[in-house]
PDB file of N, CA and C in Angstrom:
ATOM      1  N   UNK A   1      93.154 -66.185  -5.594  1.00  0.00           N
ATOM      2  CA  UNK A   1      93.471 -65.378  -6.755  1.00  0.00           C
ATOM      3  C   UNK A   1      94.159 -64.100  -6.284  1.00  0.00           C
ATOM      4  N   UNK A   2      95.200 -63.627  -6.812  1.00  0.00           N
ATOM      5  CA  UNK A   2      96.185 -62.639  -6.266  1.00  0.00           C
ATOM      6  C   UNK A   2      95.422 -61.113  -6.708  1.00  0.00           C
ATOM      7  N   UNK A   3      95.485 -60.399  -6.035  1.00  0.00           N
ATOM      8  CA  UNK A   3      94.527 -59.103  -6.881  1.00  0.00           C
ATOM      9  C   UNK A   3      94.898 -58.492  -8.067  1.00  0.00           C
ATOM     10  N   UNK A   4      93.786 -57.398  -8.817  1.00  0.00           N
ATOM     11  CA  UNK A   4      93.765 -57.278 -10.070  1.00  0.00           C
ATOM     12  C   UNK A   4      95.364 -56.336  -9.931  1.00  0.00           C
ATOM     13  N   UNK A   5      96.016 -56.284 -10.864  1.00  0.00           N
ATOM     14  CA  UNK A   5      97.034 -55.411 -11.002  1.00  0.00           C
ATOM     15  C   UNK A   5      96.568 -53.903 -11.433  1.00  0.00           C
ATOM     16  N   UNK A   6      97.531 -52.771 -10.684  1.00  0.00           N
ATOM     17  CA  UNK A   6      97.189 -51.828 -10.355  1.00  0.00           C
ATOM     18  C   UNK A   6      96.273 -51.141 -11.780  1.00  0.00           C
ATOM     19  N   UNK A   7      95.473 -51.032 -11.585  1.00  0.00           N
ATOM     20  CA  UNK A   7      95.089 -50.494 -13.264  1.00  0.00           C
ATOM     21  C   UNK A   7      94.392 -49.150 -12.690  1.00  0.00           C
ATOM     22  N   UNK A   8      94.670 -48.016 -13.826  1.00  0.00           N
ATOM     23  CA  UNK A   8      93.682 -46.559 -13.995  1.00  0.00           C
ATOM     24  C   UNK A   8      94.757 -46.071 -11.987  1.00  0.00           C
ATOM     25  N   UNK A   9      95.807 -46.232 -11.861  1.00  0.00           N
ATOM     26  CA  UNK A   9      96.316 -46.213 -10.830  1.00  0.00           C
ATOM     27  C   UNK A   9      95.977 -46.386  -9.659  1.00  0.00           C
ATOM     28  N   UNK A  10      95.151 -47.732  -9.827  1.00  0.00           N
ATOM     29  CA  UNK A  10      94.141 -47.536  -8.226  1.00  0.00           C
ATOM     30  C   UNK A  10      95.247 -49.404  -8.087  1.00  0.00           C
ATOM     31  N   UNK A  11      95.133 -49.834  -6.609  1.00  0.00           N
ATOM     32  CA  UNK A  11      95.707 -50.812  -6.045  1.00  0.00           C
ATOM     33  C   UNK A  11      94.251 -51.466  -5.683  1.00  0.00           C
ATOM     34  N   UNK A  12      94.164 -53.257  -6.238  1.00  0.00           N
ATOM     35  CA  UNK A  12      93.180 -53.853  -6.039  1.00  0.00           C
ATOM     36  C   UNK A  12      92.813 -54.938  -5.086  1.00  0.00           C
ATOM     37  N   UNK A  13      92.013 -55.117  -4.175  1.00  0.00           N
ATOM     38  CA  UNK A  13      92.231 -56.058  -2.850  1.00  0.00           C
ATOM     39  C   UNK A  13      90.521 -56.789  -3.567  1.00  0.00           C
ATOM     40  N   UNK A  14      90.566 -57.858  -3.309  1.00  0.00           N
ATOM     41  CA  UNK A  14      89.639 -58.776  -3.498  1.00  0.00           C
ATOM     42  C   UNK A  14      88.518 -58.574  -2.292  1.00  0.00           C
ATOM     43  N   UNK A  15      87.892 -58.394  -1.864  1.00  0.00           N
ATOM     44  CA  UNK A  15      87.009 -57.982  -1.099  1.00  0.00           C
ATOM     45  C   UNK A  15      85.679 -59.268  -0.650  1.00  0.00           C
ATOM     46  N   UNK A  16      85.198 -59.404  -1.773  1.00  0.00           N
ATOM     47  CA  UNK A  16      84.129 -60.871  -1.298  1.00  0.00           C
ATOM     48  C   UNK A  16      84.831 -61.771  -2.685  1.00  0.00           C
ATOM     49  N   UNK A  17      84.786 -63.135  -2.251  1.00  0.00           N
ATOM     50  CA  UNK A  17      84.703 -63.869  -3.220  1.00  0.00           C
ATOM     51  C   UNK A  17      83.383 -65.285  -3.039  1.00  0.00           C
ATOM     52  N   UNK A  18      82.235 -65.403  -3.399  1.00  0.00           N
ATOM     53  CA  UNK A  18      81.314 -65.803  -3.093  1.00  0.00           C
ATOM     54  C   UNK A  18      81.146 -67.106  -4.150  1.00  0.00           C
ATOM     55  N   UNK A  19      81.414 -68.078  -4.063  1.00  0.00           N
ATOM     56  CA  UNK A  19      81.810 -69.141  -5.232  1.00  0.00           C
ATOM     57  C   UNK A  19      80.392 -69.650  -5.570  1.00  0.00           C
ATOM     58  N   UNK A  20      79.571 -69.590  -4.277  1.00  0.00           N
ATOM     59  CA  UNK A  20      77.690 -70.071  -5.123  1.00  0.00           C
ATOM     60  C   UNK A  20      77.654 -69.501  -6.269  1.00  0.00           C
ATOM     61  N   UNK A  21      77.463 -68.466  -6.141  1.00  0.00           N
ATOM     62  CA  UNK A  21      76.973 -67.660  -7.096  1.00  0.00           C
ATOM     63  C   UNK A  21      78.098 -67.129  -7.814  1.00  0.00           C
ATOM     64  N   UNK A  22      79.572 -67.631  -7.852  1.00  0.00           N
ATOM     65  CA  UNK A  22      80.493 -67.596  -8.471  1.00  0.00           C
ATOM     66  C   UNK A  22      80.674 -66.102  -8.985  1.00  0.00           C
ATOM     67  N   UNK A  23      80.991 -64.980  -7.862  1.00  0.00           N
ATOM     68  CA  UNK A  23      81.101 -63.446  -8.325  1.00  0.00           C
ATOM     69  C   UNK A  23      81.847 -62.578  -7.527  1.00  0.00           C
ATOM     70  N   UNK A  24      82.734 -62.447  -7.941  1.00  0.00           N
ATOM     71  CA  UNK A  24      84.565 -61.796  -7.217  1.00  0.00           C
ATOM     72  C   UNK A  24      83.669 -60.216  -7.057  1.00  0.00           C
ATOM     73  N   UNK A  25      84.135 -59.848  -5.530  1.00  0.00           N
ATOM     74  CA  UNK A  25      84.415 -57.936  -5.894  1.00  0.00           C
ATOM     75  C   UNK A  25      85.385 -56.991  -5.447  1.00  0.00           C
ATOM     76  N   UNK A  26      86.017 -56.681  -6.214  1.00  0.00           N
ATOM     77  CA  UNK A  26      87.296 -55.989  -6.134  1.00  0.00           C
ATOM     78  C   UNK A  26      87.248 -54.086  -5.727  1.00  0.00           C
ATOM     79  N   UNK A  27      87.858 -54.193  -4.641  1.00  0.00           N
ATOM     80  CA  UNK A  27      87.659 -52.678  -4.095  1.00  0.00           C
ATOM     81  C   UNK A  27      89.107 -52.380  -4.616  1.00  0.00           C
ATOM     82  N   UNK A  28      89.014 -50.657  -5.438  1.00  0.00           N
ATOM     83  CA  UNK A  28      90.261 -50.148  -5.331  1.00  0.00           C
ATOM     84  C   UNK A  28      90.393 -48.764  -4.452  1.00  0.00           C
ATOM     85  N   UNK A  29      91.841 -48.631  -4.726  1.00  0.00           N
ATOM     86  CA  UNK A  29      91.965 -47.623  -3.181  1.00  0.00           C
ATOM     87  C   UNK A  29      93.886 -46.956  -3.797  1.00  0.00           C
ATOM     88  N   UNK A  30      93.388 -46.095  -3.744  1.00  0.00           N
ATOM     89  CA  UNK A  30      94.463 -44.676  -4.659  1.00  0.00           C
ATOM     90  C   UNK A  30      95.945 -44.762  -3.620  1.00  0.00           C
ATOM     91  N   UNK A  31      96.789 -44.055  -3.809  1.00  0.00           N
ATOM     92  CA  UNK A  31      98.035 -44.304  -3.050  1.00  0.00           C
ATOM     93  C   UNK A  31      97.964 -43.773  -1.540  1.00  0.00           C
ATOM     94  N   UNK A  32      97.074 -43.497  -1.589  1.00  0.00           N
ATOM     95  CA  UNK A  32      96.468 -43.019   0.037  1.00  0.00           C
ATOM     96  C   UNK A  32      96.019 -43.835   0.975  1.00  0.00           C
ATOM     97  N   UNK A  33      95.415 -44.761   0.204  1.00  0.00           N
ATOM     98  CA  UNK A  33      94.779 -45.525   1.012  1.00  0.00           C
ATOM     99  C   UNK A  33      92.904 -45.294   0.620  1.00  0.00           C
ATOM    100  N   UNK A  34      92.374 -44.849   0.443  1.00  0.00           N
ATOM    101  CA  UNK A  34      91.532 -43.897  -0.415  1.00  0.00           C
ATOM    102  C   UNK A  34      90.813 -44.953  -1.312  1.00  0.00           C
ATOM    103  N   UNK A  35      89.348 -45.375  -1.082  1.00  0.00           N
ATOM    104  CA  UNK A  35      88.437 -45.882  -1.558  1.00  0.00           C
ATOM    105  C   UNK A  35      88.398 -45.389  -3.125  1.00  0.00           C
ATOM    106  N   UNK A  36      88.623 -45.552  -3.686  1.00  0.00           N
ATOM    107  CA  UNK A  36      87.930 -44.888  -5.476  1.00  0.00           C
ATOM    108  C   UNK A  36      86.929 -46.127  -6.039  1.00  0.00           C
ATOM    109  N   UNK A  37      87.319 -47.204  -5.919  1.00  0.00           N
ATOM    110  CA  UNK A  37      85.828 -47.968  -7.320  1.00  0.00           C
ATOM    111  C   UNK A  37      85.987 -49.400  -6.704  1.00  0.00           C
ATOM    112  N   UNK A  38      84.879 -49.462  -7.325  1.00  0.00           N
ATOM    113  CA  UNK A  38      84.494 -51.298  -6.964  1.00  0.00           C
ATOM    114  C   UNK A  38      84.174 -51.791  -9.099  1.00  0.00           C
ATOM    115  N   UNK A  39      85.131 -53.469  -8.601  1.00  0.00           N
ATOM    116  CA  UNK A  39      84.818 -54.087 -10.163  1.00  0.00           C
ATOM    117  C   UNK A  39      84.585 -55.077  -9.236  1.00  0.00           C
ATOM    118  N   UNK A  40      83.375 -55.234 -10.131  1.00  0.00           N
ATOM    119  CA  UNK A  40      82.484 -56.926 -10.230  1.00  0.00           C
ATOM    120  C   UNK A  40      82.704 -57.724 -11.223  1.00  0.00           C
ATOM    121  N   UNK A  41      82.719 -59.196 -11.352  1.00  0.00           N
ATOM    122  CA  UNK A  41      83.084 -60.082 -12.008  1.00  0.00           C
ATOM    123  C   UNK A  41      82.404 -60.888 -11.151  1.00  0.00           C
ATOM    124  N   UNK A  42      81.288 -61.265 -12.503  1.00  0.00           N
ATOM    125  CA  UNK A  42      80.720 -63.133 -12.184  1.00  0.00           C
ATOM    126  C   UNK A  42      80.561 -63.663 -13.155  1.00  0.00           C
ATOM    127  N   UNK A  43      81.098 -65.273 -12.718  1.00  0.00           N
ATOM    128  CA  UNK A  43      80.906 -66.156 -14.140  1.00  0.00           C
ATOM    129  C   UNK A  43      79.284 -66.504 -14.402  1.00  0.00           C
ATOM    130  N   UNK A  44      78.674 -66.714 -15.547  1.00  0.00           N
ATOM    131  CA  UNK A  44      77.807 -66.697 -15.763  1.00  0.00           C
ATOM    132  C   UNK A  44      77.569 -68.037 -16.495  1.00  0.00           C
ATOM    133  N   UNK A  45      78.218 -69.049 -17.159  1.00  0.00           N
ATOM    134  CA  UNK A  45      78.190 -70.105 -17.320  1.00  0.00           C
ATOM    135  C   UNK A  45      77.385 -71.177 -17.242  1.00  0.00           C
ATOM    136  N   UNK A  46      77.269 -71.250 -15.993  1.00  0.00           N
ATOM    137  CA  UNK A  46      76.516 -72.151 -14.936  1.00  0.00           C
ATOM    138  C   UNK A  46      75.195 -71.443 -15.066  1.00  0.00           C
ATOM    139  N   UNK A  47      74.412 -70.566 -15.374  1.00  0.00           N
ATOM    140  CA  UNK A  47      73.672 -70.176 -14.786  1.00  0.00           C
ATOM    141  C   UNK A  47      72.508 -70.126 -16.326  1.00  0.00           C
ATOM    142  N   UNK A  48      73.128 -70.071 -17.714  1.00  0.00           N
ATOM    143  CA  UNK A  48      72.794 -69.999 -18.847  1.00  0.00           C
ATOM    144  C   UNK A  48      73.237 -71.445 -18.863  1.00  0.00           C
ATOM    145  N   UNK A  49      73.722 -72.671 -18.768  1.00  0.00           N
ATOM    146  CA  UNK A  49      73.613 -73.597 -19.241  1.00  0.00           C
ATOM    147  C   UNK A  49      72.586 -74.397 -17.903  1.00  0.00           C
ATOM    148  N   UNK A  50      72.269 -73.960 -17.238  1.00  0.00           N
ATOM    149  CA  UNK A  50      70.779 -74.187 -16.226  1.00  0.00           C
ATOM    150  C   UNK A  50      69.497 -74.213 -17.242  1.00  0.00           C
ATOM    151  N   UNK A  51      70.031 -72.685 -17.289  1.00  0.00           N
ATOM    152  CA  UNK A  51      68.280 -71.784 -18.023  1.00  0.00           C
ATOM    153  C   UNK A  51      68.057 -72.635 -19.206  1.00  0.00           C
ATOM    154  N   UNK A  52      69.170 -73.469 -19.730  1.00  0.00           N
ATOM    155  CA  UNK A  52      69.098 -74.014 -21.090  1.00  0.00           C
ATOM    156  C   UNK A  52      68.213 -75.325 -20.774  1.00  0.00           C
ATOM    157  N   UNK A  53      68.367 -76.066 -19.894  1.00  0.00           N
ATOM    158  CA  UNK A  53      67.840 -77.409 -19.414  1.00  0.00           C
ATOM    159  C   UNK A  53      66.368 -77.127 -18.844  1.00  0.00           C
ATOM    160  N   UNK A  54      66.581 -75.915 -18.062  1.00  0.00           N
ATOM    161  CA  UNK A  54      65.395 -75.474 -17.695  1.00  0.00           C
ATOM    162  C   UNK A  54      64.120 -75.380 -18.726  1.00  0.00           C
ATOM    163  N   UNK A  55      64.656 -74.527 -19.724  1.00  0.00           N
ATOM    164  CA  UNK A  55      63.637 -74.198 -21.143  1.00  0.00           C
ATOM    165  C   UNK A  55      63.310 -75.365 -21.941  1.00  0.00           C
ATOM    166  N   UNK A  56      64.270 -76.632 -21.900  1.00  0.00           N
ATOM    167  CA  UNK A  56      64.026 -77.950 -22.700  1.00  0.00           C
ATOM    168  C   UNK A  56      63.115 -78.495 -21.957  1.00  0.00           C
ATOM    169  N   UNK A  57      62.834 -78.647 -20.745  1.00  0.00           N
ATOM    170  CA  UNK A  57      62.035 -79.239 -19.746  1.00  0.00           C
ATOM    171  C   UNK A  57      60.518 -78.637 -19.824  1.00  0.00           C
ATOM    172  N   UNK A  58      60.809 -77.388 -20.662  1.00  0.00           N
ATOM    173  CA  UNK A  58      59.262 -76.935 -20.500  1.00  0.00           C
ATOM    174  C   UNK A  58      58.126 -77.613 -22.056  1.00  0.00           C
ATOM    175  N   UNK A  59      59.192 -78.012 -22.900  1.00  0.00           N
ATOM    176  CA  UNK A  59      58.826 -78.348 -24.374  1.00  0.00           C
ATOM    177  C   UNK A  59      57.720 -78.658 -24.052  1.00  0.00           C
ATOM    178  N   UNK A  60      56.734 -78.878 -24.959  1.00  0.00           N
ATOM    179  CA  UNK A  60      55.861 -79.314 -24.702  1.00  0.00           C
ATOM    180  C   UNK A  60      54.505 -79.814 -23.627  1.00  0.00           C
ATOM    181  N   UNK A  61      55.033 -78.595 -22.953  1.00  0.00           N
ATOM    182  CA  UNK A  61      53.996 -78.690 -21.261  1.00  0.00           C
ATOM    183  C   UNK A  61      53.351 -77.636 -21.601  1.00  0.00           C
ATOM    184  N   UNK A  62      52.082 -77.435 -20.956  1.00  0.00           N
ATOM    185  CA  UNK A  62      50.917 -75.982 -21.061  1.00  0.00           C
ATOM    186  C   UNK A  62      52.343 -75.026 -20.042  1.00  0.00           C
ATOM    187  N   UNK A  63      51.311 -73.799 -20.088  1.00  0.00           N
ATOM    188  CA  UNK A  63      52.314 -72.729 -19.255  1.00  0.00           C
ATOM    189  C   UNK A  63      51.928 -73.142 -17.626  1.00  0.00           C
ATOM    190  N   UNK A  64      50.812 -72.941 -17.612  1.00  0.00           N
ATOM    191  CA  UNK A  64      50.305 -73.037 -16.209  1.00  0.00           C
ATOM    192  C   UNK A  64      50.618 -71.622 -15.646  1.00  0.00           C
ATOM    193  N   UNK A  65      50.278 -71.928 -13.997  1.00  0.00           N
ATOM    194  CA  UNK A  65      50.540 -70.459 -13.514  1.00  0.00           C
ATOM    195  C   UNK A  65      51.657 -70.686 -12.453  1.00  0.00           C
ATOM    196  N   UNK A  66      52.616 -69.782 -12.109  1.00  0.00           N
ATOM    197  CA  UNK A  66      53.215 -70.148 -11.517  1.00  0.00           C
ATOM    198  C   UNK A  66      54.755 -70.666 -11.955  1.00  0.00           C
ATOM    199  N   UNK A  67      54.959 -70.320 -12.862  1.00  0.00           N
ATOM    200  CA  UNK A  67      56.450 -71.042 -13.314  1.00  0.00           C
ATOM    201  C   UNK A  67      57.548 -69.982 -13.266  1.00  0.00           C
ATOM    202  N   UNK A  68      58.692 -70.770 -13.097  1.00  0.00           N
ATOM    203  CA  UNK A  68      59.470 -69.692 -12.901  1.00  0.00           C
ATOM    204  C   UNK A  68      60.015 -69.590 -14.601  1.00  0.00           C
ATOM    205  N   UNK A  69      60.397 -68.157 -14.439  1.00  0.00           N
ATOM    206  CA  UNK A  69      60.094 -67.301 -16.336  1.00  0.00           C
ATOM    207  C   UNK A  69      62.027 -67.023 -16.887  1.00  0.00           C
ATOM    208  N   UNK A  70      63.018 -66.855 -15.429  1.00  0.00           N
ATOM    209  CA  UNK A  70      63.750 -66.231 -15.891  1.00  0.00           C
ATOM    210  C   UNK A  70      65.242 -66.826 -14.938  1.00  0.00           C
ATOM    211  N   UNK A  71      65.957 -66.722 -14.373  1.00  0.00           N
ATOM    212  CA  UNK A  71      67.601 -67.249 -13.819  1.00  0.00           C
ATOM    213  C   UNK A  71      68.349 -65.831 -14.278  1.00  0.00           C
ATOM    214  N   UNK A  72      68.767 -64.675 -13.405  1.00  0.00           N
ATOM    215  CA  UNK A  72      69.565 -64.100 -14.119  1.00  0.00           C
ATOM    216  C   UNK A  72      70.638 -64.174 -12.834  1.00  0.00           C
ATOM    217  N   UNK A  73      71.711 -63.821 -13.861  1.00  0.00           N
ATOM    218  CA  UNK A  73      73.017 -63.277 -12.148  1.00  0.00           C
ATOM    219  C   UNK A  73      72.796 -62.210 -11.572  1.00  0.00           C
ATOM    220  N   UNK A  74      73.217 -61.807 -10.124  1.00  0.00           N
ATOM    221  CA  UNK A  74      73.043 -61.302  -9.499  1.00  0.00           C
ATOM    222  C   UNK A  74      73.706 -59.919 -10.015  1.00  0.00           C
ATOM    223  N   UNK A  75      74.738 -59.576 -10.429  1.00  0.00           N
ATOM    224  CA  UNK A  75      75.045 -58.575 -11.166  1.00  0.00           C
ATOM    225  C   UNK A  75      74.480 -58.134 -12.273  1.00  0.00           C
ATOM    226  N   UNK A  76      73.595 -58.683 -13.206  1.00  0.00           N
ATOM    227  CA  UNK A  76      72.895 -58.252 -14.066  1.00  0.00           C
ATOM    228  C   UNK A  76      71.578 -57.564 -13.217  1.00  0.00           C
ATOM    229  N   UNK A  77      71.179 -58.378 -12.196  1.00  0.00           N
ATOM    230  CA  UNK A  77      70.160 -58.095 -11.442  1.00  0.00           C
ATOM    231  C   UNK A  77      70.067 -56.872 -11.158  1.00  0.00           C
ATOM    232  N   UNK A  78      71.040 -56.505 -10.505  1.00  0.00           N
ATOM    233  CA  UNK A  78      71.802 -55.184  -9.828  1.00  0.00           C
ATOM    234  C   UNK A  78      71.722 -54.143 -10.797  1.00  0.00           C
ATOM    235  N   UNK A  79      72.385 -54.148 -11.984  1.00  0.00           N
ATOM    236  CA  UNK A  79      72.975 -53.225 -13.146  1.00  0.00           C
ATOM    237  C   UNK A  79      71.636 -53.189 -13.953  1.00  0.00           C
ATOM    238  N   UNK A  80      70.752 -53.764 -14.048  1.00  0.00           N
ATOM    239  CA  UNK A  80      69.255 -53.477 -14.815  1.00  0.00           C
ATOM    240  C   UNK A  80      68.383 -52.921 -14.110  1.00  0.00           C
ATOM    241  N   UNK A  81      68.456 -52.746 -13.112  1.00  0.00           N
ATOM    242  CA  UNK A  81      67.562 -52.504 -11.867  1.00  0.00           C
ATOM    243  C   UNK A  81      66.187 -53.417 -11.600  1.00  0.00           C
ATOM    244  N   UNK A  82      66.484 -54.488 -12.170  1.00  0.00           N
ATOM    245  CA  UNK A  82      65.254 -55.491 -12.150  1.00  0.00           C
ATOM    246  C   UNK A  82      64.915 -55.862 -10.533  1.00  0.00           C
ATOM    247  N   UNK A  83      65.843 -55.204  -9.381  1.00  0.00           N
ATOM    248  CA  UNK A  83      65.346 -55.611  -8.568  1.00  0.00           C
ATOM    249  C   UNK A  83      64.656 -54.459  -7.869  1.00  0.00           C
ATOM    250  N   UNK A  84      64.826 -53.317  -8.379  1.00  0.00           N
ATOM    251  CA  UNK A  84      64.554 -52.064  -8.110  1.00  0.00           C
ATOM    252  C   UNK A  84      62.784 -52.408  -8.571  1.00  0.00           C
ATOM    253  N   UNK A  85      62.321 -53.149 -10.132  1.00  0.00           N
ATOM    254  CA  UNK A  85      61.252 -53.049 -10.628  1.00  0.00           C
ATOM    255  C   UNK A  85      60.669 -54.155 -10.088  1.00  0.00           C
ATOM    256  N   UNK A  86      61.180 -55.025  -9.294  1.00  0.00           N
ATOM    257  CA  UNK A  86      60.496 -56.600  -8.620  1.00  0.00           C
ATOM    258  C   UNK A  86      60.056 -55.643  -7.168  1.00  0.00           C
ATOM    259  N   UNK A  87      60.715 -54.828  -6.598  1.00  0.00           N
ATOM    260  CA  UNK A  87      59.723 -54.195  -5.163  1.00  0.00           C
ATOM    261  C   UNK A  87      59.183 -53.090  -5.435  1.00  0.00           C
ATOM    262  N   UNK A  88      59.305 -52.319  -6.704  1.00  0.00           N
ATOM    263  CA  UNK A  88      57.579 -51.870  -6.919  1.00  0.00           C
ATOM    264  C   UNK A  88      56.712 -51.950  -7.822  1.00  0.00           C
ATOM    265  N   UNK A  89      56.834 -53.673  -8.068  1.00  0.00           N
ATOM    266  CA  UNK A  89      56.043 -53.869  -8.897  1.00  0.00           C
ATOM    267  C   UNK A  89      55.621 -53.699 -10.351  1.00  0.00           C
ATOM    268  N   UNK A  90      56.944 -53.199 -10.118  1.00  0.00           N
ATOM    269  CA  UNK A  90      56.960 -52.698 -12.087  1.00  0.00           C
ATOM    270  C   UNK A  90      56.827 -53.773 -12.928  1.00  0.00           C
ATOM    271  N   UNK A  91      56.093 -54.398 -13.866  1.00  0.00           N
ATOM    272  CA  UNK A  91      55.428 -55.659 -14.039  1.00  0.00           C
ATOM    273  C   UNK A  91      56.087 -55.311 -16.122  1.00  0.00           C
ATOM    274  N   UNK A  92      55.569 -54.244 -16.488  1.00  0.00           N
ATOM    275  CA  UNK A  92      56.141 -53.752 -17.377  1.00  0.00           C
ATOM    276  C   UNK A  92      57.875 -53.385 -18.017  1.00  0.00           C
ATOM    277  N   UNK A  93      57.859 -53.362 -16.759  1.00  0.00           N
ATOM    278  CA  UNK A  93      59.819 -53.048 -17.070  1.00  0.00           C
ATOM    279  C   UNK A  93      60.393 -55.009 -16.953  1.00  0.00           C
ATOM    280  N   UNK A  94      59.628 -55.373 -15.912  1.00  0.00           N
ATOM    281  CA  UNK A  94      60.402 -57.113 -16.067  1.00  0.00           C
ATOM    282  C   UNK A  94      60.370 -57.355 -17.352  1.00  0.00           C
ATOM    283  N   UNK A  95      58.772 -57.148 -17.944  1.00  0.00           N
ATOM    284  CA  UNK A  95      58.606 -57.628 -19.234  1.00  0.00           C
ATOM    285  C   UNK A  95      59.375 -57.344 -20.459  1.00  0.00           C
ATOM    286  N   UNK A  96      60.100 -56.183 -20.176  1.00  0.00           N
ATOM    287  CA  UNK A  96      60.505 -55.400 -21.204  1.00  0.00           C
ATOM    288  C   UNK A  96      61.951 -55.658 -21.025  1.00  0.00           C
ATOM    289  N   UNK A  97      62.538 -56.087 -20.094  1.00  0.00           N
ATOM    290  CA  UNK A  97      63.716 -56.305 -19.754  1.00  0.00           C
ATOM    291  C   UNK A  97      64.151 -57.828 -20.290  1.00  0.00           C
ATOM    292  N   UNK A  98      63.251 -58.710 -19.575  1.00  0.00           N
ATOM    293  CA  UNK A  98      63.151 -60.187 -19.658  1.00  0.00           C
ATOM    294  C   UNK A  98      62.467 -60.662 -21.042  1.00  0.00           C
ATOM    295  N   UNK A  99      61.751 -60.129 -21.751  1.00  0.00           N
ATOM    296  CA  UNK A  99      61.369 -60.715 -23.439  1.00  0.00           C
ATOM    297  C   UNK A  99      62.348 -59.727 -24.331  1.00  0.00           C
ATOM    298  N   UNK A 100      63.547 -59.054 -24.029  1.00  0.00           N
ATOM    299  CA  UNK A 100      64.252 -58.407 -24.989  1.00  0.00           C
ATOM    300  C   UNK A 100      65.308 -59.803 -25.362  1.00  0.00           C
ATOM    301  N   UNK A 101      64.978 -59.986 -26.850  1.00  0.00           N
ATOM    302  CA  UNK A 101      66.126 -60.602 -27.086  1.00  0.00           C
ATOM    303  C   UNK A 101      67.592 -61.018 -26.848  1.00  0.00           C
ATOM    304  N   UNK A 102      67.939 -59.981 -26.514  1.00  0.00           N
ATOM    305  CA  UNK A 102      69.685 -60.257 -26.028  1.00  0.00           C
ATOM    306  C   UNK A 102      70.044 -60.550 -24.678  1.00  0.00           C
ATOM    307  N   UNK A 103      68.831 -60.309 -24.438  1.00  0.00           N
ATOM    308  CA  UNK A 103      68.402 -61.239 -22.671  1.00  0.00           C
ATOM    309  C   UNK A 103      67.671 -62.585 -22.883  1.00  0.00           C
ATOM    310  N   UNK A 104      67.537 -63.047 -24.076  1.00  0.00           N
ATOM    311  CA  UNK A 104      67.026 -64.482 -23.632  1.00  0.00           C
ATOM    312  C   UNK A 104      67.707 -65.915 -23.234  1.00  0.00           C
ATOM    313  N   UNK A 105      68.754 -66.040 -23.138  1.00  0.00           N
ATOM    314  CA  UNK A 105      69.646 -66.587 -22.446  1.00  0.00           C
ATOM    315  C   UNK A 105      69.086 -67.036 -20.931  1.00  0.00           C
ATOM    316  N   UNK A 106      68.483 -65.315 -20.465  1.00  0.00           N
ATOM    317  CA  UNK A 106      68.205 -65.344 -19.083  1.00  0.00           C
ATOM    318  C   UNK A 106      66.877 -66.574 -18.838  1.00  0.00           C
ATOM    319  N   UNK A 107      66.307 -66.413 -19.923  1.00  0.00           N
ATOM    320  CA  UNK A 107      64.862 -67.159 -19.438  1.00  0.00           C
ATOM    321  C   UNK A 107      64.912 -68.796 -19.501  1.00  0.00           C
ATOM    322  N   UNK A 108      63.712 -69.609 -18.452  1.00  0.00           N
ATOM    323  CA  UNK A 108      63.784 -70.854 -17.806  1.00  0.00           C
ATOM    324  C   UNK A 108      62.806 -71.129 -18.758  1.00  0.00           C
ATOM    325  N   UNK A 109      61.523 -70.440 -19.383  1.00  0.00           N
ATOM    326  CA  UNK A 109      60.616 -71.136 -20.545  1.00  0.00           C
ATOM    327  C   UNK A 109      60.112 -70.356 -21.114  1.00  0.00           C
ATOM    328  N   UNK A 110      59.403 -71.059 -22.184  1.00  0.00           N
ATOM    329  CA  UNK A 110      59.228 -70.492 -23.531  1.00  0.00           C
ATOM    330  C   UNK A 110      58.025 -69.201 -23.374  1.00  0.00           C
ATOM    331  N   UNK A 111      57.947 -68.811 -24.411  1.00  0.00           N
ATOM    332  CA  UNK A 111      56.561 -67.679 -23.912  1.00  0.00           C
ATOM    333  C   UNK A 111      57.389 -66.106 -23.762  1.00  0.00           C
ATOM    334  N   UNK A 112      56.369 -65.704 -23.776  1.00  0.00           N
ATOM    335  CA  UNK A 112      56.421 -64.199 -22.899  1.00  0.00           C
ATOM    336  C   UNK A 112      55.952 -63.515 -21.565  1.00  0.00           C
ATOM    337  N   UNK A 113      57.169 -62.557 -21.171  1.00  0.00           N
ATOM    338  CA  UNK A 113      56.547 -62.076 -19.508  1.00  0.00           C
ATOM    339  C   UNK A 113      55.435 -61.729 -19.871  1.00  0.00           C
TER     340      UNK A 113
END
């Protein structure tokens, strides 16, 4: 993929392109040569039509202990700080993050954190 065209006057070089997890990151850099911003882009597709098969699979099973609750991308991960609240334990912020509606996409089964 050829880089992003010059936008907000910065020049864009592709930097990682990581196809697992399907998520481009684009470093820009001013007429100097000169670091200014990073854009992220990941497809998310794959990862919500998972969580979808995932959540049908749970129909009708008890919860048990132990299941996995959620699939998010790694850039959402990042930008919510859910990984910031997974190493100290913030048990309350997953919950609050992961049972908000406009995040349920993210989740593998039914229920609440």
């Amino acid at each position: 993929m050829p880089p992003l065209p010059s936008a907000h006057g910065l020049n864009w070089l592709l930097f990682d392109d990581d196809r697992e997890i399907g998520r481009k990151v684009w470093l820009g850099y001013d007429e100097k040569g000169k670091f200014r911003a990073a854009h992220v882009e990941q497809e998310i597709d794959a990862v919500l039509d998972a969580n979808a098969e995932a959540r049908k699979a749970t129909e009708g099973q008890r919860f048990g202990d132990y299941n996995r609750v959620a699939s998010v991308p790694l850039t959402f991960f990042e930008k919510t700080g859910l990984g910031d609240a997974v190493d100290a334990g913030d048990r309350r912020y997953l919950s609050k993050i992961l049972n908000d509606s406009d995040h349920s996409r993210f989740r593998t089964s039914r229920g609440k954190v």
